[in-house]
Protein backbone atom coordinates (compact mmCIF):
# COMPACT_ATOMS: atom_id res chain seq x y z
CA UNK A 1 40.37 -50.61 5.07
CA UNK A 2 42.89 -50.35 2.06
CA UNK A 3 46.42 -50.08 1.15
CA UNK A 4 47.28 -46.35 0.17
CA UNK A 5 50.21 -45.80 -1.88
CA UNK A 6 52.81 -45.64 1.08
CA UNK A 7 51.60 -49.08 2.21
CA UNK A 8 49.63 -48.52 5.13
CA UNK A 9 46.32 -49.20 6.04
CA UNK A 10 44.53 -45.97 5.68
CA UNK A 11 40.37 -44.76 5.81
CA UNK A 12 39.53 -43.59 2.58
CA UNK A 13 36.63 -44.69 -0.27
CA UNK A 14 38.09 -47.68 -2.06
CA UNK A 15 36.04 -46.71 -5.28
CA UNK A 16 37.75 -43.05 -5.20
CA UNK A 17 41.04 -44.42 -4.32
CA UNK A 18 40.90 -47.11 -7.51
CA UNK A 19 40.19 -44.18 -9.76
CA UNK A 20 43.14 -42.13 -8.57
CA UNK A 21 45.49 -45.09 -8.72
CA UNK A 22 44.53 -47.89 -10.91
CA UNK A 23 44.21 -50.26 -7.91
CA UNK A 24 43.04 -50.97 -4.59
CA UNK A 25 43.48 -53.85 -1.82
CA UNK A 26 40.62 -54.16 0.51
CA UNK A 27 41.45 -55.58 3.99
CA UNK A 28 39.21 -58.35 5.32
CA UNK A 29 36.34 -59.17 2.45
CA UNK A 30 36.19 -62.52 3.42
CA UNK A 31 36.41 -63.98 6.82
CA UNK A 32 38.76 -66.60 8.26
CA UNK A 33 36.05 -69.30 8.82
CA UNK A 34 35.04 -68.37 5.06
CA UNK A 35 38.47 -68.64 3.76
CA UNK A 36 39.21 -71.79 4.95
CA UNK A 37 36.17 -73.69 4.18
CA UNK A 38 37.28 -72.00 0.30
CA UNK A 39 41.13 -73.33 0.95
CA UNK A 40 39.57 -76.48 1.39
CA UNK A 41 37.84 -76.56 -2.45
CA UNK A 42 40.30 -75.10 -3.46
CA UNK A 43 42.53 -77.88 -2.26
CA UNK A 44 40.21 -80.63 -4.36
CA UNK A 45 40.99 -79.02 -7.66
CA UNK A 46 44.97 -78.74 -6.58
CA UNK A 47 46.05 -81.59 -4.49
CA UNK A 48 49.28 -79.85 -2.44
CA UNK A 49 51.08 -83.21 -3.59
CA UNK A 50 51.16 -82.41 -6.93
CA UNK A 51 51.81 -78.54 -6.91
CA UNK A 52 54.67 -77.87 -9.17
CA UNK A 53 57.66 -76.48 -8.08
CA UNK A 54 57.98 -73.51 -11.05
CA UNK A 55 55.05 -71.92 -13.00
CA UNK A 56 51.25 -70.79 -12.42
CA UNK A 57 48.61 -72.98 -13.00
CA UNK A 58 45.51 -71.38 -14.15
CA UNK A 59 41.87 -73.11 -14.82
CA UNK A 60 38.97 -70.36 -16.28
CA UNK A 61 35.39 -70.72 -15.97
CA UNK A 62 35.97 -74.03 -13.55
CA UNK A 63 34.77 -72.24 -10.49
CA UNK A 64 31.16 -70.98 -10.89
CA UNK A 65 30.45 -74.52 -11.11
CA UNK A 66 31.64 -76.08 -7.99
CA UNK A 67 30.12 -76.00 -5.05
CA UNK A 68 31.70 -72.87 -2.31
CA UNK A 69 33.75 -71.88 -4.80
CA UNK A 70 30.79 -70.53 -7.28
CA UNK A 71 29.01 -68.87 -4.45
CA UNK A 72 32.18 -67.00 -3.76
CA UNK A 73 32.49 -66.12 -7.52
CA UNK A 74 29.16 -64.63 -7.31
CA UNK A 75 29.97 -62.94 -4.32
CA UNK A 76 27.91 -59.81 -3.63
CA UNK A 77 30.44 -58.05 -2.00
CA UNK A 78 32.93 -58.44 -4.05
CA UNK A 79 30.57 -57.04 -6.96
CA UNK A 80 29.97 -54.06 -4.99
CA UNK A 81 33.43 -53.40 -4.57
CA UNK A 82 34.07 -53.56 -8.41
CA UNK A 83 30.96 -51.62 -9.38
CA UNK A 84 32.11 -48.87 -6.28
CA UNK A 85 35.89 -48.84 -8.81
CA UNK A 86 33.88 -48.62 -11.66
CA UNK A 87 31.63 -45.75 -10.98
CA UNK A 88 28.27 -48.00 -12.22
CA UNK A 89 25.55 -49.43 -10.57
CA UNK A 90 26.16 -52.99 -11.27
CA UNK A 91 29.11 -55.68 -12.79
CA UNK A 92 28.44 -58.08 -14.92
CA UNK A 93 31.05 -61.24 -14.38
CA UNK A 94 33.39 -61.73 -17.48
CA UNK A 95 35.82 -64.53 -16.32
CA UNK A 96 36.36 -66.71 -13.44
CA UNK A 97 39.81 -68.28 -13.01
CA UNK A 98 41.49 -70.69 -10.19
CA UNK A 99 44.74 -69.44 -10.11
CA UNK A 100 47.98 -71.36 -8.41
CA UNK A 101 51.31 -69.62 -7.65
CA UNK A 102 53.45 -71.63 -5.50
CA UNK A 103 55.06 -69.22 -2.98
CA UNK A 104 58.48 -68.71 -3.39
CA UNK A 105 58.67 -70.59 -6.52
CA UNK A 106 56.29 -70.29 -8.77
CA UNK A 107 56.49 -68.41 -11.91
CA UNK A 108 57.32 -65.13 -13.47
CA UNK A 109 54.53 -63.12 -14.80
CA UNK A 110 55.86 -60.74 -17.24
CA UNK A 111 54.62 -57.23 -17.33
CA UNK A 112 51.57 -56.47 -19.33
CA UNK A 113 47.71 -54.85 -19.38
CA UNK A 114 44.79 -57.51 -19.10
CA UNK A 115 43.28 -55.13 -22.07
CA UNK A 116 45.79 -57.01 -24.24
CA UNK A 117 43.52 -59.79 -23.55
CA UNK A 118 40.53 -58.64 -23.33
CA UNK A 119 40.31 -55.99 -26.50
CA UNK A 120 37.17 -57.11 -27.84
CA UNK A 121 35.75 -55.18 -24.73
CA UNK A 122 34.55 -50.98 -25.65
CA UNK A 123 34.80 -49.36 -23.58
CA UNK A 124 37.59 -50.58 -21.84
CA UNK A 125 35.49 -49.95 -18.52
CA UNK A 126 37.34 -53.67 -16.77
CA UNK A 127 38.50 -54.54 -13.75
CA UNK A 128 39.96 -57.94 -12.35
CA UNK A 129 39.34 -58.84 -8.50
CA UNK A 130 41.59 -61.80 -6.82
CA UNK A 131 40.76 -63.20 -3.56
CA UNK A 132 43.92 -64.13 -1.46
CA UNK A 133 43.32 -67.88 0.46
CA UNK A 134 46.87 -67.62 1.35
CA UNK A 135 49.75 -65.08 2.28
CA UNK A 136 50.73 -63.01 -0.57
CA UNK A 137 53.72 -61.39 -0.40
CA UNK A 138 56.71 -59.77 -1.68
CA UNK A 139 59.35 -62.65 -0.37
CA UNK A 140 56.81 -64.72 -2.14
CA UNK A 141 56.14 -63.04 -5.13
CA UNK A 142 52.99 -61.41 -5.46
CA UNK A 143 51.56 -58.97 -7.65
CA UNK A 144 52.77 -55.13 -8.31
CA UNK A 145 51.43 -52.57 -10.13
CA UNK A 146 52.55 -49.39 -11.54
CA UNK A 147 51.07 -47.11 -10.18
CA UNK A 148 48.86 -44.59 -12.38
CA UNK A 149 48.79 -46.68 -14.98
CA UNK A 150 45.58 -47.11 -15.97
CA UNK A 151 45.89 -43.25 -17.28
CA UNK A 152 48.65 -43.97 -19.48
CA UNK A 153 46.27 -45.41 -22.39
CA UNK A 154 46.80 -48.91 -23.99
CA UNK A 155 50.06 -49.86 -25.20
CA UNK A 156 50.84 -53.06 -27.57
CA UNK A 157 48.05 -54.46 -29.42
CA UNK A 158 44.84 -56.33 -29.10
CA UNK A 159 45.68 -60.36 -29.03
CA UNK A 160 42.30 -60.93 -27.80
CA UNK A 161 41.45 -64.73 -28.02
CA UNK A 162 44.96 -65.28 -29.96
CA UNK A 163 47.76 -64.69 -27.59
CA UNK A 164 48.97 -68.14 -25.52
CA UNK A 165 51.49 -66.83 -23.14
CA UNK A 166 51.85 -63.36 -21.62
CA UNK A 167 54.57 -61.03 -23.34
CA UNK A 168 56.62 -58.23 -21.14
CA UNK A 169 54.98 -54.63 -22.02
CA UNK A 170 57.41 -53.36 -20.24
CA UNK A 171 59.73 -52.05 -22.83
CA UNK A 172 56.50 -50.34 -24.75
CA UNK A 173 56.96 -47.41 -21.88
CA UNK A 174 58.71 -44.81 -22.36
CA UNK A 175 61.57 -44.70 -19.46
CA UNK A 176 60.18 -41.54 -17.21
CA UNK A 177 56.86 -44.70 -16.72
CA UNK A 178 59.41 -47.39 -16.14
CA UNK A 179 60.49 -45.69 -12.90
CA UNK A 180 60.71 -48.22 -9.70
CA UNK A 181 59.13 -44.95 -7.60
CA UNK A 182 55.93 -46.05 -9.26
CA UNK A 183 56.27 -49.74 -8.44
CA UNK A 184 53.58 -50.92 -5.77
CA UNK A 185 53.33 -54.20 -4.01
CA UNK A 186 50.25 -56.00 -3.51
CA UNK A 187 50.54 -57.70 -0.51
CA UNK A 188 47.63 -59.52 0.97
CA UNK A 189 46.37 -61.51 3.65
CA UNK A 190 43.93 -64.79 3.12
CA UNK A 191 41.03 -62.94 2.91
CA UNK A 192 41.96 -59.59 1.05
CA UNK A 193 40.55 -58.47 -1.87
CA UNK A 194 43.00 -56.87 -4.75
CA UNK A 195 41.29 -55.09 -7.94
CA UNK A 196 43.40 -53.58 -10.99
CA UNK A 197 41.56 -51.54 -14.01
CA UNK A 198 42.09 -53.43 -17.30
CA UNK A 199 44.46 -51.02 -18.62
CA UNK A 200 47.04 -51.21 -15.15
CA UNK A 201 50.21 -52.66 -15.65
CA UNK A 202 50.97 -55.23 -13.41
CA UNK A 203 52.63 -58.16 -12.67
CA UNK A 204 54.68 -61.22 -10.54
CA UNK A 205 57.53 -62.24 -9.97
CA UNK A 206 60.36 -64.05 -7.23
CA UNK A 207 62.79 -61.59 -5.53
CA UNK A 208 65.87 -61.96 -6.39
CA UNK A 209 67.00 -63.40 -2.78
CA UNK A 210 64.31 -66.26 -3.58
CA UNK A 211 65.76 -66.92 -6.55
CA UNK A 212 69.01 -67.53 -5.57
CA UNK A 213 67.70 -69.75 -2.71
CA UNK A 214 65.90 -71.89 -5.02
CA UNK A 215 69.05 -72.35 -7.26
């Protein structure tokens, strides 16, 4: 199953549907038993104790080489789903990162394309799967999109292997693109797969309700 544009769980090709719209979320990749025994590794690399109360904490190329976690990295799966988006017969894996966002608190991600990032890559034929091993959603922050966007080209430029914080893109659209019709959550459950194209816009942030709560 996967989340079509109005939200609901609908029965459609996920590979089709990430072409159309930049995005998909795939119900269920990973089962329960699966997802815990990966919460647990997960939990060796961030102790709960010492989560911080504000930012995201993010460690590349860590995972491949622990034990559970790599296997999951290396997924099958999840490759098929990716090389389904794609339209090719196979994926080759650019990046690995543990990722940390402490619900309800944890850090603004500004708006902005991975391709920023990533620029050294032509074509810009990219995609970026995250595995949820927790609740992700919008009263805790989690991803959106903008819907389409992959389409729209690549705006900004390359900071590929330069750039040491992510910048808001946002005001590079023109207005009629910054539109909050096109705004999609990406809520998941543990177990859900999410997958963006390289040139999507996305990004994460607290509501505003958490916000004030936190203050």
């Amino acid at each position: 199953m996967l989340q079509a544009r109005s939200g609901r769980d609908v029965s459609m090709d996920p590979g089709e549907f990430f072409r159309q719209h930049g995005w998909v979320v795939v119900r269920g990749v990973v089962s329960p038993k699966r997802v815990a025994q990966l919460e647990r590794a997960f939990d060796q690399v961030f102790p709960r104790p010492a989560w911080p109360k504000d930012g995201v904490l993010e460690i590349p190329g860590l995972a491949r080489r622990l034990p559970d976690l790599g296997e999951q990295v290396l997924d099958s799966a999840v490759s098929r789903i990716a090389a389904g988006a794609l339209g090719c017969a196979r994926v080759q894996l650019l990046q690995d990162v543990l990722m940390l966002k402490p619900p309800l608190t944890g850090g603004r991600v500004e708006w902005h394309q991975d391709r920023t990032y990533i620029g050294y890559l032509d074509p810009p034929r990219c995609a970026t799967a995250r595995l949820a091993l927790s609740p992700c959603t919008q009263e805790m922050g989690c991803m959106r999109v903008l819907d389409g966007s992959h389409d729209w080209g690549f705006y900004g430029r390359d900071r590929s292997l330069a750039a040491t914080s992510v910048d808001d893109a946002l005001g590079l659209l023109p207005p009629e693109r910054r539109a909050p019709g096109l705004v999609r959550m990406l809520e998941l459950e543990p177990g859900d797969l999410s997958l963006h194209h390289c040139l999507t816009f996305h990004g994460a942030w607290r509501t505003a309700a958490n916000a004030r709560a936190r203050r």
